[in-house]
C-alpha atoms as a PDB file:
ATOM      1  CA  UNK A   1      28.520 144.776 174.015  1.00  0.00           C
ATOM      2  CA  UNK A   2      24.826 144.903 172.494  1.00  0.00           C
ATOM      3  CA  UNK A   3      23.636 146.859 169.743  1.00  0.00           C
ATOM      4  CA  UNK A   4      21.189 148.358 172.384  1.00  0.00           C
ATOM      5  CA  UNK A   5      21.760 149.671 175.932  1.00  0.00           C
ATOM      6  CA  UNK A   6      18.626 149.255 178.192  1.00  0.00           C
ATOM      7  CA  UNK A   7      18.210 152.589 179.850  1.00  0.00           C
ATOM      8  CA  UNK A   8      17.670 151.880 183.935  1.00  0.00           C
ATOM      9  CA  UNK A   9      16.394 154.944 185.259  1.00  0.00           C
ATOM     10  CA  UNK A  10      17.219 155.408 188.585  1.00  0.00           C
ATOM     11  CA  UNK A  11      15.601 157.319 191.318  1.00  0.00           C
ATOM     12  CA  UNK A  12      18.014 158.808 193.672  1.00  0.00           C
ATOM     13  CA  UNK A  13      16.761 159.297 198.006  1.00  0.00           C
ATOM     14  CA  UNK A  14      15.273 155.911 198.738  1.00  0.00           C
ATOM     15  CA  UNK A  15      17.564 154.122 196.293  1.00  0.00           C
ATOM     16  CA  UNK A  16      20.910 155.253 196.368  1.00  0.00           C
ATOM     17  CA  UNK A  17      20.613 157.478 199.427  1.00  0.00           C
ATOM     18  CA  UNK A  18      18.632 156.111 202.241  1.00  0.00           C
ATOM     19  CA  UNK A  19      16.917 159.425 202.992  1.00  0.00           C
ATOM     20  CA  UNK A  20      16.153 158.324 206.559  1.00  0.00           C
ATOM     21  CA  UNK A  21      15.673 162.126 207.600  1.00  0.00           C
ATOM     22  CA  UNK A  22      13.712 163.023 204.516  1.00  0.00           C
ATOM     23  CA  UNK A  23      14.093 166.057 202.667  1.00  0.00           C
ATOM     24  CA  UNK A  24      17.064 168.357 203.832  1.00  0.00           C
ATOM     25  CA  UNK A  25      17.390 170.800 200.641  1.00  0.00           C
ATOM     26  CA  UNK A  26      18.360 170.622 196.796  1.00  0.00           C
ATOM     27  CA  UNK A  27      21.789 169.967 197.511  1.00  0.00           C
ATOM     28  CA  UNK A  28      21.774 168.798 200.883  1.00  0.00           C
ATOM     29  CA  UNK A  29      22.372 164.918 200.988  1.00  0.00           C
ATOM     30  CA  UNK A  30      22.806 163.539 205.002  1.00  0.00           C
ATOM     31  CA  UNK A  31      21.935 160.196 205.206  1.00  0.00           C
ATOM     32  CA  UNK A  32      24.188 157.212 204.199  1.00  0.00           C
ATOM     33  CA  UNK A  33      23.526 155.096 201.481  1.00  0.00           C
ATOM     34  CA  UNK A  34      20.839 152.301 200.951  1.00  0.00           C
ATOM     35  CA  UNK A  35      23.174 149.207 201.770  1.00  0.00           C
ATOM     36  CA  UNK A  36      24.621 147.357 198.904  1.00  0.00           C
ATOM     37  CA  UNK A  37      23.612 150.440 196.419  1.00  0.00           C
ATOM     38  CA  UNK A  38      27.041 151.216 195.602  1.00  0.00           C
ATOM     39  CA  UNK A  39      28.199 147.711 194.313  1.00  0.00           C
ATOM     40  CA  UNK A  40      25.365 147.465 193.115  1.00  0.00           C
ATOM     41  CA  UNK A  41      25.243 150.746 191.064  1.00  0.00           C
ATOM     42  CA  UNK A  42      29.042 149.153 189.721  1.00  0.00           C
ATOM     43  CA  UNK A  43      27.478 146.162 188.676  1.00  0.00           C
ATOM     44  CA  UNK A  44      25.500 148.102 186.428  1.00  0.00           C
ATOM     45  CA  UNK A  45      27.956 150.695 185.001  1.00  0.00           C
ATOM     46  CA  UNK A  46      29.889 147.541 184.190  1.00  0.00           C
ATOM     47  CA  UNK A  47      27.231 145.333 182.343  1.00  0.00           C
ATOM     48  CA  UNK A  48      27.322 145.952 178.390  1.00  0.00           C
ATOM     49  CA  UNK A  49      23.267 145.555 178.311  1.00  0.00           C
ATOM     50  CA  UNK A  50      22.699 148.697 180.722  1.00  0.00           C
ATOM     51  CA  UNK A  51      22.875 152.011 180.856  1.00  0.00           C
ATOM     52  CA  UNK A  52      22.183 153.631 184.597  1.00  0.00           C
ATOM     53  CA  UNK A  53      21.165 157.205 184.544  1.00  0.00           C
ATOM     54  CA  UNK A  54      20.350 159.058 188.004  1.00  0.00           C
ATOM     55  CA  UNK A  55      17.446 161.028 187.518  1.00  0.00           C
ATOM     56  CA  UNK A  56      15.265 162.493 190.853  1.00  0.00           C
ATOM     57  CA  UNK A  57      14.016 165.878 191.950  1.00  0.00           C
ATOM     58  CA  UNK A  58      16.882 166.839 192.121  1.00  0.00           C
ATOM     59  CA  UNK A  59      17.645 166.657 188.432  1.00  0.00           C
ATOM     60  CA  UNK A  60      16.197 169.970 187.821  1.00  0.00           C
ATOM     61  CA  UNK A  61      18.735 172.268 189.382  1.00  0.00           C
ATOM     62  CA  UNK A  62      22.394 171.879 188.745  1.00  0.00           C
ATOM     63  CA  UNK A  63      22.961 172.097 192.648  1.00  0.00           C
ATOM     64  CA  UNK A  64      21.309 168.909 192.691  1.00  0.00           C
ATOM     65  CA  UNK A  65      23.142 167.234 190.205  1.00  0.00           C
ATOM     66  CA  UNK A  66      26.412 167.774 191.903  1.00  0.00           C
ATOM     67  CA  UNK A  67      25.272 167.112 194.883  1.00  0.00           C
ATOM     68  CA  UNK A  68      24.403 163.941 194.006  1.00  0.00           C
ATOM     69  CA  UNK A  69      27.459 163.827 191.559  1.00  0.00           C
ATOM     70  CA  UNK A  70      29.735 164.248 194.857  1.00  0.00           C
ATOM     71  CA  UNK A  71      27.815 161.533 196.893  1.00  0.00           C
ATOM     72  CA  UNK A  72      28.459 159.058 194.368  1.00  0.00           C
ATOM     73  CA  UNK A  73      31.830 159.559 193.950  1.00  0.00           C
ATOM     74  CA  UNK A  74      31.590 159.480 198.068  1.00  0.00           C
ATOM     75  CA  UNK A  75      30.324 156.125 197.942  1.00  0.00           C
ATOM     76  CA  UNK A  76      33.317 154.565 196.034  1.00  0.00           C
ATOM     77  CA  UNK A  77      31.584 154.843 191.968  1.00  0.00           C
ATOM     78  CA  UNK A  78      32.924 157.826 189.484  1.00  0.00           C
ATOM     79  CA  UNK A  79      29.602 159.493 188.865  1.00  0.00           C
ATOM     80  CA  UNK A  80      31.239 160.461 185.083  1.00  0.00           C
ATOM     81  CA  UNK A  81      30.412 157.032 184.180  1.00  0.00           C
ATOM     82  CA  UNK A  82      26.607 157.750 184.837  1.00  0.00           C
ATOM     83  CA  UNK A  83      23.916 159.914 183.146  1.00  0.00           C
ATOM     84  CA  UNK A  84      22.283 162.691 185.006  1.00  0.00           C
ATOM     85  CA  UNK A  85      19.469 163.882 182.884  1.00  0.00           C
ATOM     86  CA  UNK A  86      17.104 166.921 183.738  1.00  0.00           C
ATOM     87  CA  UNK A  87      14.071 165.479 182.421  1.00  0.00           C
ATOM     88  CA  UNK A  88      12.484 162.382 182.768  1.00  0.00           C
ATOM     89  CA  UNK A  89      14.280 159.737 180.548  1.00  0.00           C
ATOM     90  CA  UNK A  90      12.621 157.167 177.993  1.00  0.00           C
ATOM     91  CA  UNK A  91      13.694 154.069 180.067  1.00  0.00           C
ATOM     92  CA  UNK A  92      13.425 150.323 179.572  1.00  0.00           C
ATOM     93  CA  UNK A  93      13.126 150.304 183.250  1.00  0.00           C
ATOM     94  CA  UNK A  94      12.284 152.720 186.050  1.00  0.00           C
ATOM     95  CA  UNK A  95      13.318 151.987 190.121  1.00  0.00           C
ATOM     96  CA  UNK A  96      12.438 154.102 192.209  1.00  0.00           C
ATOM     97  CA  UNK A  97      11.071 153.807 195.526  1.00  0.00           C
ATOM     98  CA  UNK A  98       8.121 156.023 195.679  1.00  0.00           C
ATOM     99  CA  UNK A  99       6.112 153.591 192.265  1.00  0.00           C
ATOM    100  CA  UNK A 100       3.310 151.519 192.152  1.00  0.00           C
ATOM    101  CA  UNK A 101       3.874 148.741 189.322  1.00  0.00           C
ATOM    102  CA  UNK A 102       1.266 149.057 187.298  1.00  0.00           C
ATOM    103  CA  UNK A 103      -0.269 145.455 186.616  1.00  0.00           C
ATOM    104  CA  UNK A 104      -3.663 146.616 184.425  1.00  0.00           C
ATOM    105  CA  UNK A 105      -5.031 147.415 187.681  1.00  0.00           C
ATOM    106  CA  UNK A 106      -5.514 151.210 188.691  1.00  0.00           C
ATOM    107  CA  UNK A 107      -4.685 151.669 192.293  1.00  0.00           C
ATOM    108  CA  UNK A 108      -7.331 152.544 194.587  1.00  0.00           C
ATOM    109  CA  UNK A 109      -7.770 155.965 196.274  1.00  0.00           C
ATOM    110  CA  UNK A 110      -7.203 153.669 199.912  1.00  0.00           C
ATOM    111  CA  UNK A 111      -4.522 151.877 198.476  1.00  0.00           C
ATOM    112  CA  UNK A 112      -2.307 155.180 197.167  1.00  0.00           C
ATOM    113  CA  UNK A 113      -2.789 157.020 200.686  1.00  0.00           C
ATOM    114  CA  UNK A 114      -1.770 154.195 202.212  1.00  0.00           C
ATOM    115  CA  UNK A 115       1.398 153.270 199.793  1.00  0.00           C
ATOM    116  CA  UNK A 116       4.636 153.297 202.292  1.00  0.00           C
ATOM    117  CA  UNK A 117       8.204 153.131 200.578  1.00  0.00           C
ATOM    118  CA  UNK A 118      10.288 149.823 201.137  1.00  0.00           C
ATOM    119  CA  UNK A 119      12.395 151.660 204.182  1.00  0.00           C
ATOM    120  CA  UNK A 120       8.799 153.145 205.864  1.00  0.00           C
ATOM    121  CA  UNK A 121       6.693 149.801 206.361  1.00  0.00           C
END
């Protein structure tokens, strides 16, 4: 293990959960997962260098947080080896699929009203 854990914040509809139908409700998860997240969200548990927390707009209401506790567990990974913080986290990394990378280049006002998330396009 390293002296230092790089924290991976990661978003949870559009990442983990597909969120096909959008919105349903604080604790009200429908859709199945984004294929390959589970493994994928393993992988990560189980690499020394990372740490994986779930934060989302969810985080801010403890329905939320089990409701996304019990869909990970769903999916085959023991959420009580992941983080679920309430505010946003000081991460070495954020992925999420509602972001622009910033490259030194502000976004224009055309190009944020026409952003579409990876599963939208």
């Amino acid at each position: 293990m390293t002296d230092y854990q790089k924290i991976l914040s990661i978003d949870f509809d559009g990442v983990i959960h597909s969120y096909d139908n959008g919105w349903k409700g604080i604790d009200i998860i429908t859709d199945t997962p984004v294929k390959g997240a589970a493994g994928w969200l393993q992988n990560l548990i189980d690499d020394p260098d990372f740490k994986p927390v779930i934060y989302s707009s969810r985080s801010n209401d403890p329905r939320g947080i089990e409701a996304m506790k019990n869909y990970i567990r769903d999916i085959g990974v023991d959420p009580d080896d992941l983080e679920f913080p309430t505010e946003k986290p000081a991460a070495f990394m954020t992925i999420d699929d509602r972001a622009i990378c910033f490259t030194g280049v502000f976004p224009t006002r055309v190009s944020i009203n026409n952003f579409k998330a990876w599963n939208k396009k």
